[in-house]
C-alpha atoms as a PDB file:
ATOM      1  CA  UNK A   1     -44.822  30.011 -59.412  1.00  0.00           C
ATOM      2  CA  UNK A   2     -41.065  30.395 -59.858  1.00  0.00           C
ATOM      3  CA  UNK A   3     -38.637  27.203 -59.733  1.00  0.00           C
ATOM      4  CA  UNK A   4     -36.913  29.212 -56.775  1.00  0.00           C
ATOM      5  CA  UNK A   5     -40.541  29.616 -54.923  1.00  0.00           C
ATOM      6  CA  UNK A   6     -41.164  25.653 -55.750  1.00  0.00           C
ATOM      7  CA  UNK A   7     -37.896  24.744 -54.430  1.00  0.00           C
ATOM      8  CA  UNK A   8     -38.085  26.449 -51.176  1.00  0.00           C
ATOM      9  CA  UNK A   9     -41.301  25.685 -50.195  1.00  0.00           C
ATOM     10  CA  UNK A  10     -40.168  21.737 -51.156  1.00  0.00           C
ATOM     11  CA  UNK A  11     -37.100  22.641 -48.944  1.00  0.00           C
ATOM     12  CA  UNK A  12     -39.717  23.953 -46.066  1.00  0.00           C
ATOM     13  CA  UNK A  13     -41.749  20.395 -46.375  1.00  0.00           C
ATOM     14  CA  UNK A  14     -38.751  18.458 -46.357  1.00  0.00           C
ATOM     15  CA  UNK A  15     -37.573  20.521 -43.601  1.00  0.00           C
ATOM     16  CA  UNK A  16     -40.783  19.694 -41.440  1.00  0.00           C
ATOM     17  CA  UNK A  17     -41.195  16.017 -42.156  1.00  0.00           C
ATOM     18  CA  UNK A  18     -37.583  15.529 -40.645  1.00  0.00           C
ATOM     19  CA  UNK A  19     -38.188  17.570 -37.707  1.00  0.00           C
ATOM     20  CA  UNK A  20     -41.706  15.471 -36.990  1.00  0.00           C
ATOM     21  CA  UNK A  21     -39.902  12.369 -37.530  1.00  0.00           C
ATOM     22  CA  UNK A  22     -37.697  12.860 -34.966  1.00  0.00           C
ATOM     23  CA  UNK A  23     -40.480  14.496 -32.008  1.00  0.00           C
ATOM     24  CA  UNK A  24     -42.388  11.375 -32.986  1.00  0.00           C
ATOM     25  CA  UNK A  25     -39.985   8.165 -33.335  1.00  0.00           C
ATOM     26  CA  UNK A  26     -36.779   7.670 -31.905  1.00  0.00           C
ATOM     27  CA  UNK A  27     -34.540   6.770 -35.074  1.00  0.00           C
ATOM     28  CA  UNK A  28     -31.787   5.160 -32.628  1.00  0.00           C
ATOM     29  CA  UNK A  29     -34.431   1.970 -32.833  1.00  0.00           C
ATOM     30  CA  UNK A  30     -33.163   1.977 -36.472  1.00  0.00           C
ATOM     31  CA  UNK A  31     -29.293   1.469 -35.777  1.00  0.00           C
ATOM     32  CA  UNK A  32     -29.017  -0.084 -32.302  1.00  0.00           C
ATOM     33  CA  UNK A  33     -28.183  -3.511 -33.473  1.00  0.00           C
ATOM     34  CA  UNK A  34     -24.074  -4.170 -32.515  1.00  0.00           C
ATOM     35  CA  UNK A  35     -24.500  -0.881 -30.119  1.00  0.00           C
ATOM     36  CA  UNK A  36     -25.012  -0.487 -26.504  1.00  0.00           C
ATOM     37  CA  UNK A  37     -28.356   0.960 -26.289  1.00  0.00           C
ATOM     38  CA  UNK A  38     -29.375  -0.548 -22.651  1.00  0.00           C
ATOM     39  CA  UNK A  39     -26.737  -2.578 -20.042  1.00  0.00           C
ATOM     40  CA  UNK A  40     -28.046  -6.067 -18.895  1.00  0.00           C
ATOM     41  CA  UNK A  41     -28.250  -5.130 -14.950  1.00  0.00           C
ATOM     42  CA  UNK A  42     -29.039  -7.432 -11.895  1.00  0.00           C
ATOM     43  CA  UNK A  43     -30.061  -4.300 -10.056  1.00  0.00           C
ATOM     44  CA  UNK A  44     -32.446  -1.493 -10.358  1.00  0.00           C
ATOM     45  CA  UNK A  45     -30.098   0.821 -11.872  1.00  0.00           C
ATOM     46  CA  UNK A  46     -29.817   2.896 -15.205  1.00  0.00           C
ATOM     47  CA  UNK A  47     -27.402   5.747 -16.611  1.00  0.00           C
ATOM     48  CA  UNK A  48     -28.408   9.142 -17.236  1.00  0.00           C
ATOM     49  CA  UNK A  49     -26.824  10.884 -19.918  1.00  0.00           C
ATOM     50  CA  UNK A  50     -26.375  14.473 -21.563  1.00  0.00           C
ATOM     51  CA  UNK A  51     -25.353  15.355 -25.300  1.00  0.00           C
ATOM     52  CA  UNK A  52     -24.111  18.106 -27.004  1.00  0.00           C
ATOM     53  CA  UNK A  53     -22.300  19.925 -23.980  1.00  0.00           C
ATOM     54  CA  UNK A  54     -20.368  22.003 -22.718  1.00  0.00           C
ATOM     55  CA  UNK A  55     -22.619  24.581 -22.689  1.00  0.00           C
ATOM     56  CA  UNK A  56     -22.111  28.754 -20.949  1.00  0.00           C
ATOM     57  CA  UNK A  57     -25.678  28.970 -20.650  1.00  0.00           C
ATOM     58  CA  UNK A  58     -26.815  25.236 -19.492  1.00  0.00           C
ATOM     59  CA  UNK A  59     -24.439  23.131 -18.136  1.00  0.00           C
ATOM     60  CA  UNK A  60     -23.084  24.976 -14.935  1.00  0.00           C
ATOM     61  CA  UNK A  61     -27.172  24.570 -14.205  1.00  0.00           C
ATOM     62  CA  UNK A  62     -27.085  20.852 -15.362  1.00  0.00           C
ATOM     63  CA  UNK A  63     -24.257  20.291 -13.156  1.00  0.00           C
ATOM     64  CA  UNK A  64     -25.903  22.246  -9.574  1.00  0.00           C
ATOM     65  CA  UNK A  65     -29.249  19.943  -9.923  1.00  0.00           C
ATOM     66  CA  UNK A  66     -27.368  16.817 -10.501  1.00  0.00           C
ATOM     67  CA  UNK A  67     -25.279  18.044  -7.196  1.00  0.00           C
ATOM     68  CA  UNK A  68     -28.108  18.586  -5.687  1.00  0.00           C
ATOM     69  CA  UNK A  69     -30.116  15.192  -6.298  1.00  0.00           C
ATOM     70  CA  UNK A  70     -26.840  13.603  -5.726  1.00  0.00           C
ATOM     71  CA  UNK A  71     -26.226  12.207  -9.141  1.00  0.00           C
ATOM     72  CA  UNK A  72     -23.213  10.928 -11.537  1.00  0.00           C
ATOM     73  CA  UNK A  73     -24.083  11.297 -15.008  1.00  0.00           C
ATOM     74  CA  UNK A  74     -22.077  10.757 -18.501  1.00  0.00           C
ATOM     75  CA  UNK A  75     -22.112  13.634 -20.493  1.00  0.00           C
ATOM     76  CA  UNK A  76     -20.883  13.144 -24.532  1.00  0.00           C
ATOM     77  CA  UNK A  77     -19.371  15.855 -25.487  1.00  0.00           C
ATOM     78  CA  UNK A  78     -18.438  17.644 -28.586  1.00  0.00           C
ATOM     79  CA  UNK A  79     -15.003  18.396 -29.322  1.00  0.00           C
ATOM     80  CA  UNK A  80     -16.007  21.899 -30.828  1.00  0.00           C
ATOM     81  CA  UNK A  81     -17.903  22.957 -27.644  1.00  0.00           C
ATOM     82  CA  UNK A  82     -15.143  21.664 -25.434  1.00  0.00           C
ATOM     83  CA  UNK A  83     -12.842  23.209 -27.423  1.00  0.00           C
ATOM     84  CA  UNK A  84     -14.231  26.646 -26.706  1.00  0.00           C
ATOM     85  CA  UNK A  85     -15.685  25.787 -22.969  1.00  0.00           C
ATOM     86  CA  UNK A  86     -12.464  24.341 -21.821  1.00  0.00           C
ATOM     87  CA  UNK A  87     -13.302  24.746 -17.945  1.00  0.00           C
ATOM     88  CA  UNK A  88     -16.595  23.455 -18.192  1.00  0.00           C
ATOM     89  CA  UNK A  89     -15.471  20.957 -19.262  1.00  0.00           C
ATOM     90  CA  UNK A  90     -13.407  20.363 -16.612  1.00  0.00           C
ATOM     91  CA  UNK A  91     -15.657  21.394 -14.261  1.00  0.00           C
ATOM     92  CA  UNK A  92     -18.242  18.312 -15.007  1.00  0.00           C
ATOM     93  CA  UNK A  93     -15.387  15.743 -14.647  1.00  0.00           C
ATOM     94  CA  UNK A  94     -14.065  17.680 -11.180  1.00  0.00           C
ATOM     95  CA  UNK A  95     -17.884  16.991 -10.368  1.00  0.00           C
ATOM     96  CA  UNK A  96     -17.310  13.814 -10.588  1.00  0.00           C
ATOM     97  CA  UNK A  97     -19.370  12.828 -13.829  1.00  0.00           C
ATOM     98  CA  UNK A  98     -18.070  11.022 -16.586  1.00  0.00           C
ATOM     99  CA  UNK A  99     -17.233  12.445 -20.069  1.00  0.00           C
ATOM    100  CA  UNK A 100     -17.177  10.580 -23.189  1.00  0.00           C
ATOM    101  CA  UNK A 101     -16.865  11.308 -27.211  1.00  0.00           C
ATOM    102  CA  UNK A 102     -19.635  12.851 -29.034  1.00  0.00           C
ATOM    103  CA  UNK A 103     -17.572  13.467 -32.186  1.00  0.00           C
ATOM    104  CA  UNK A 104     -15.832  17.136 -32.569  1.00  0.00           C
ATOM    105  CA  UNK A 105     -18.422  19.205 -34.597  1.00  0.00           C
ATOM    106  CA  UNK A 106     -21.802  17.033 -33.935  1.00  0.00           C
ATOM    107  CA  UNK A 107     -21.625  16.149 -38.016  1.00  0.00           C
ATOM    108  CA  UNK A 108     -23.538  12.867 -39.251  1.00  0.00           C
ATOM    109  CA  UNK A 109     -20.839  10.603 -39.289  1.00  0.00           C
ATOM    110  CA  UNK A 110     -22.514   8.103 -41.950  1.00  0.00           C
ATOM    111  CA  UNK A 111     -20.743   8.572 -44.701  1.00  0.00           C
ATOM    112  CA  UNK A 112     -17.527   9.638 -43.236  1.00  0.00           C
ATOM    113  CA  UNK A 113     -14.356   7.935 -44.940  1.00  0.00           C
ATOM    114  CA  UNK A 114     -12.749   5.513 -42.546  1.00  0.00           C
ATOM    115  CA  UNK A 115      -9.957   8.501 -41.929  1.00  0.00           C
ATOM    116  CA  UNK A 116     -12.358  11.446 -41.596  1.00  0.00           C
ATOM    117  CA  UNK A 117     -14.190   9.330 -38.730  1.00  0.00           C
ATOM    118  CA  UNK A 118     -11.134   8.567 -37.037  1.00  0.00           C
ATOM    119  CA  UNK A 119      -9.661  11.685 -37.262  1.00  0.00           C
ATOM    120  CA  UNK A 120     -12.642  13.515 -35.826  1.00  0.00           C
ATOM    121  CA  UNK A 121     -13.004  11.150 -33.044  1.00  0.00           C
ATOM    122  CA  UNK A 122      -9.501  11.080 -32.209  1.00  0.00           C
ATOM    123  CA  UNK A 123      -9.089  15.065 -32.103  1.00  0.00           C
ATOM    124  CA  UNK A 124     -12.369  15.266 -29.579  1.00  0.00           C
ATOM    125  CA  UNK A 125     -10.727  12.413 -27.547  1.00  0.00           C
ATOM    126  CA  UNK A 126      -7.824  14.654 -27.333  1.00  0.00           C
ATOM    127  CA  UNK A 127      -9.184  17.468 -26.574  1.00  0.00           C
ATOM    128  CA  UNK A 128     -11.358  15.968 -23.651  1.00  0.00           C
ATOM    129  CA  UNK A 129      -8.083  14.742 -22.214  1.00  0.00           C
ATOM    130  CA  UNK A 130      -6.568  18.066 -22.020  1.00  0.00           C
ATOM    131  CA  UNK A 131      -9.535  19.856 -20.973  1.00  0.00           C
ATOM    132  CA  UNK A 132     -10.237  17.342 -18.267  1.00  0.00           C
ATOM    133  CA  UNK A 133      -7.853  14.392 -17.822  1.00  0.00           C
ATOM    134  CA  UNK A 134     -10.284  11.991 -18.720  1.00  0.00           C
ATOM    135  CA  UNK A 135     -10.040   9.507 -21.573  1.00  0.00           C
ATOM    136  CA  UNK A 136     -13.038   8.447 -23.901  1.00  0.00           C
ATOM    137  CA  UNK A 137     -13.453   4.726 -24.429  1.00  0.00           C
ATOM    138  CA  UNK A 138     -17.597   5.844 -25.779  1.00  0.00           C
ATOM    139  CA  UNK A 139     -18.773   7.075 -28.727  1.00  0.00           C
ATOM    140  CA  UNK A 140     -22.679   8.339 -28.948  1.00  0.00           C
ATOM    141  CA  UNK A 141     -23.059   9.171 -33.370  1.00  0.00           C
ATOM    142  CA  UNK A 142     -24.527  12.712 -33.586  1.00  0.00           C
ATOM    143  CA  UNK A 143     -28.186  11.667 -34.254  1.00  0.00           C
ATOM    144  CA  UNK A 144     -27.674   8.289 -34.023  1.00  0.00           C
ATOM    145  CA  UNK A 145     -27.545   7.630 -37.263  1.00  0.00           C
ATOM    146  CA  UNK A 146     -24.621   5.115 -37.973  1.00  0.00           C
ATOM    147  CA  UNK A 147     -23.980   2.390 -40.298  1.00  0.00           C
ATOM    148  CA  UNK A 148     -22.437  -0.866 -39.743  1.00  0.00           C
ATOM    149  CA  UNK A 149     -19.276  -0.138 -42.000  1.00  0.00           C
ATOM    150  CA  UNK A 150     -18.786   3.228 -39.320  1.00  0.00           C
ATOM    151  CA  UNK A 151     -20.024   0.522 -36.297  1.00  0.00           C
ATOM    152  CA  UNK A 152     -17.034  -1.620 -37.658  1.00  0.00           C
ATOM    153  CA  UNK A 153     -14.641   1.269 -37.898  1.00  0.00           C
ATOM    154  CA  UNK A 154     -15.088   2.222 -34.249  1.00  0.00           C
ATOM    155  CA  UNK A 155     -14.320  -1.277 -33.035  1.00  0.00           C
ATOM    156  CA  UNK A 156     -11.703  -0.708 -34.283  1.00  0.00           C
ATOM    157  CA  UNK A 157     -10.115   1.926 -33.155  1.00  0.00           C
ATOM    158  CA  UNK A 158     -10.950   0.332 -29.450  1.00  0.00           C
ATOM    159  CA  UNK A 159     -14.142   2.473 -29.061  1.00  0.00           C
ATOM    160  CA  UNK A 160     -17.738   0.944 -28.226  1.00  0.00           C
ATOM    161  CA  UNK A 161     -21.083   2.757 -29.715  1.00  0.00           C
ATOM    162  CA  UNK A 162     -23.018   3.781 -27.199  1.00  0.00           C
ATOM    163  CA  UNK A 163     -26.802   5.117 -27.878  1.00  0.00           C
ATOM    164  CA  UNK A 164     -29.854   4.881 -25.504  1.00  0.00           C
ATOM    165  CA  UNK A 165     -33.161   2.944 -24.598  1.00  0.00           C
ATOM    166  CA  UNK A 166     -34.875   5.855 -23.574  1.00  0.00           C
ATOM    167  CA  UNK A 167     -34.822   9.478 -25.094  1.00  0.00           C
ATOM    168  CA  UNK A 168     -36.581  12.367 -23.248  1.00  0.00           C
ATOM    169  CA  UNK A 169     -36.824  14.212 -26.470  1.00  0.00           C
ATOM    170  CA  UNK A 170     -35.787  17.425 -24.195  1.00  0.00           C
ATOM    171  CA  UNK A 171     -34.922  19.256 -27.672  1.00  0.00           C
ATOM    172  CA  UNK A 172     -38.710  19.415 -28.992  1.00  0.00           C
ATOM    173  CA  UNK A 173     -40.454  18.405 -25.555  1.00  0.00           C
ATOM    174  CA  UNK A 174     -40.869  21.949 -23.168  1.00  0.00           C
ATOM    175  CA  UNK A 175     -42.519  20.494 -20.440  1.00  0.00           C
ATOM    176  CA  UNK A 176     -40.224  18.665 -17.521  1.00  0.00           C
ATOM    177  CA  UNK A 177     -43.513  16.492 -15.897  1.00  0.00           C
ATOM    178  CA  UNK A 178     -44.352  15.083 -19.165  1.00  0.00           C
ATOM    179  CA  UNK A 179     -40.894  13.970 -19.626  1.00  0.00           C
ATOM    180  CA  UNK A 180     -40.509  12.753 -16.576  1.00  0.00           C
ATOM    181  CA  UNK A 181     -43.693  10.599 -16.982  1.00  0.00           C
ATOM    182  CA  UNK A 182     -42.881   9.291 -19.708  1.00  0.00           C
ATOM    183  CA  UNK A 183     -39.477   7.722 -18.555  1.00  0.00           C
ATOM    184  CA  UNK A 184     -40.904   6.733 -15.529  1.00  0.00           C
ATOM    185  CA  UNK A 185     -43.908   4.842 -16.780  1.00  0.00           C
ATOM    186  CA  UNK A 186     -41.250   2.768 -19.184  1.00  0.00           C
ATOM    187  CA  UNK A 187     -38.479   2.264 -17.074  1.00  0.00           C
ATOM    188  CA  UNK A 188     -36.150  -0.823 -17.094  1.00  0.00           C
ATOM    189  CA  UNK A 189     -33.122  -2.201 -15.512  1.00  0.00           C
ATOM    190  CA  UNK A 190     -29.607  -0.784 -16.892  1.00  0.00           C
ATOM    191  CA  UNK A 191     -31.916   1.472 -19.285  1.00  0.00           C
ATOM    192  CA  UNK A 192     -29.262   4.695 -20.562  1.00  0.00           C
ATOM    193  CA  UNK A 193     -31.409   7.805 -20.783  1.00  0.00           C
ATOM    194  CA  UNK A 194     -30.800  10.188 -22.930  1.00  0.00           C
ATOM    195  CA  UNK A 195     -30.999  14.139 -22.406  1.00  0.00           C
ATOM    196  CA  UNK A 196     -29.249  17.382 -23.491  1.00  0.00           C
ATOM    197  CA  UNK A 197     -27.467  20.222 -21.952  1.00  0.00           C
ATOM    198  CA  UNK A 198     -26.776  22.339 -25.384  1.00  0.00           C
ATOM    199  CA  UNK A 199     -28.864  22.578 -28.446  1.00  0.00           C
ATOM    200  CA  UNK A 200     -32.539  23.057 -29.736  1.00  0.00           C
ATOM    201  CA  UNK A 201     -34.807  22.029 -32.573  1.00  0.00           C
ATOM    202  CA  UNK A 202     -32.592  23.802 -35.308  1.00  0.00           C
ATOM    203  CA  UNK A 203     -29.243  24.259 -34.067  1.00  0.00           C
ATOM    204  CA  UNK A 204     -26.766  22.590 -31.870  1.00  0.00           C
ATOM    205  CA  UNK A 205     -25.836  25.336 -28.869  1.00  0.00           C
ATOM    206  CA  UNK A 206     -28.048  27.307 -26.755  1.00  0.00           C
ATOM    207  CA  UNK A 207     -31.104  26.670 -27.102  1.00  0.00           C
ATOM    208  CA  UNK A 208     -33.432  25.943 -24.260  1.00  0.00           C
ATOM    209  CA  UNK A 209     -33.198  23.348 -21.781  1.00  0.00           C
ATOM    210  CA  UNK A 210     -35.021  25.122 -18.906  1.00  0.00           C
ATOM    211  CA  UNK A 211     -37.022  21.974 -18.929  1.00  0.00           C
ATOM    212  CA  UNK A 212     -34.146  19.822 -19.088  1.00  0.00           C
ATOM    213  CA  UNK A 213     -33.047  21.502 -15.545  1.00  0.00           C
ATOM    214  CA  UNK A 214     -36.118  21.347 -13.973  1.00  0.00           C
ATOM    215  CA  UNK A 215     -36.423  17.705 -14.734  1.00  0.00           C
ATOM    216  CA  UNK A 216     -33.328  16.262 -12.982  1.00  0.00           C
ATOM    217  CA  UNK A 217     -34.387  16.384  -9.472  1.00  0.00           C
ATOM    218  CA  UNK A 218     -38.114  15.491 -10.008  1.00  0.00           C
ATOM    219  CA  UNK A 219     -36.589  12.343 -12.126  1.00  0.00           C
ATOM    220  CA  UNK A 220     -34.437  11.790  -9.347  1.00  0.00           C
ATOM    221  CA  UNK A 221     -37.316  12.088  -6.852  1.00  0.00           C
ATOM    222  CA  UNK A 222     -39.783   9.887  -8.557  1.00  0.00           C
ATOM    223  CA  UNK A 223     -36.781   7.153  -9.769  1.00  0.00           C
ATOM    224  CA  UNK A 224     -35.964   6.646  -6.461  1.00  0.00           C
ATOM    225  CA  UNK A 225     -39.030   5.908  -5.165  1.00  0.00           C
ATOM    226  CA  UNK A 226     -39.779   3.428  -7.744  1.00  0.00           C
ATOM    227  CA  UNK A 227     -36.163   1.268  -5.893  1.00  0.00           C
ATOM    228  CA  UNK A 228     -34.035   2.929  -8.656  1.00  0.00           C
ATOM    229  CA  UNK A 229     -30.122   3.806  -8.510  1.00  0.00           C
ATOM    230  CA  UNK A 230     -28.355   6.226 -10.851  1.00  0.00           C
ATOM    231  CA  UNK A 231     -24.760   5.407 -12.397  1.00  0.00           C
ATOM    232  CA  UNK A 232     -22.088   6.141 -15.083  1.00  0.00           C
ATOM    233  CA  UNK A 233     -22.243   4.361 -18.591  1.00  0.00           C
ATOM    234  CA  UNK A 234     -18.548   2.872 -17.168  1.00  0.00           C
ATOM    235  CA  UNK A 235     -20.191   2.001 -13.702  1.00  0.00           C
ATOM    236  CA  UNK A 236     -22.885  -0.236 -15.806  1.00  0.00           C
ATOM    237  CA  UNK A 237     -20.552  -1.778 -17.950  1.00  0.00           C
ATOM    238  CA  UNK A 238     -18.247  -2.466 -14.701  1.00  0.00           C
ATOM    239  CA  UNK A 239     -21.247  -4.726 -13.510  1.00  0.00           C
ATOM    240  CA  UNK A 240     -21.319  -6.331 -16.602  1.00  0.00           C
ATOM    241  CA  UNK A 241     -17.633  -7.354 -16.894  1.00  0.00           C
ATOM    242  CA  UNK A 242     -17.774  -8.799 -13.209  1.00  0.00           C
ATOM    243  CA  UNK A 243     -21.008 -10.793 -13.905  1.00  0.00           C
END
């Protein structure tokens, strides 16, 4: 066997192992500490939330169920996709929803240099504002994965980290009744839930979030009749700060 055979088919394994790592464990329970994963809340109320966007092929559909089941949601966007999709953008914030920073090019942001973080964060914050109006005070790490020197960093520049306490695994998981179990049977109070409307298993837009659609309004329908309210990441914390 050749050394180029060998190291593909290491490449392959390594490949696999990351992929089953992430359909089976949720590596934000890794970095939540100094985050906002889940908002204390005196109500029955929790934040649904969508990476990765905007999206031509997903979104517009994202946005007519969540019209539909009467929702506000917080979508993190990238700065690359917004950059490109310019009126969906501003299409989910004249819906009404909230839009907040996802970083520009969806890049682990780990071992970014203080500057390169800022810089990229910055630039997507910008180019939400023109796009929409709207200006990010959130940032959700591509992945998740974030260190405490980054976690420091973003302080800093006035942002909070915002991940989730609840992930739908929408990118891996094609069926919109198991999902929707599965959130419902470990639902809390102020619990942010995290979805996607761009991006699959290997790459970051298109993919397929039929599933993702289908799951809004029977969420919707089965959170509701469990005494639960839907609200904006800012709409949580708003509860907080008057507490």
């Amino acid at each position: 066997m050749t050394l180029g055979i060998i190291l593909f088919f290491s490449g392959l394994v390594i490949a696999i192992a990351i992929i089953l790592f992430c359909i089976f464990f949720d590596q934000a329970i890794l970095t939540r500490r100094e985050t906002i994963y889940r908002i204390p809340s005196s109500g029955k109320r929790v934040a649904l939330t969508f990476d990765d966007g905007p999206s031509p092929i997903w979104t517009s559909l994202v946005l007519k169920e969540l019209k539909k089941a009467n929702i506000k949601a917080t979508f993190f966007m990238t700065g690359y996709h917004v950059n490109q999709y310019p009126d969906l953008a501003r299409q989910v914030a004249e819906d009404g929803h909230e839009i907040e920073n996802h970083g520009y090019a969806h890049n682990v942001v780990l071992y970014y240099r203080s500057e390169e973080l800022e810089s990229e964060i910055k630039y997507t914050e910008y180019l939400i504002k023109k796009a929409t109006g709207q200006t990010t005070h959130y940032f959700r790490p591509p992945k998740a994965w974030i260190g405490p020197r980054t976690k420091i960093k973003i302080k800093e520049m006035g942002y909070d980290v915002v991940l989730w306490s609840l992930n739908s695994k929408d990118w891996v998981t094609f069926d919109a009744r198991h999902i929707v179990r599965f959130i419902v049977s470990r639902i809390k109070n102020g619990d942010i839930l995290l979805f996607h409307d761009s991006g699959g298993v290997l790459k970051d837009e298109g993919g397929d979030r039929s599933q993702t659609v289908t799951a809004i309004s029977l969420l919707a329908e089965a959170l509701r009749e469990k005494g639960f309210q839907f609200c904006t990441i800012n709409e949580l914390m708003g509860e907080v700060a008057h507490v």
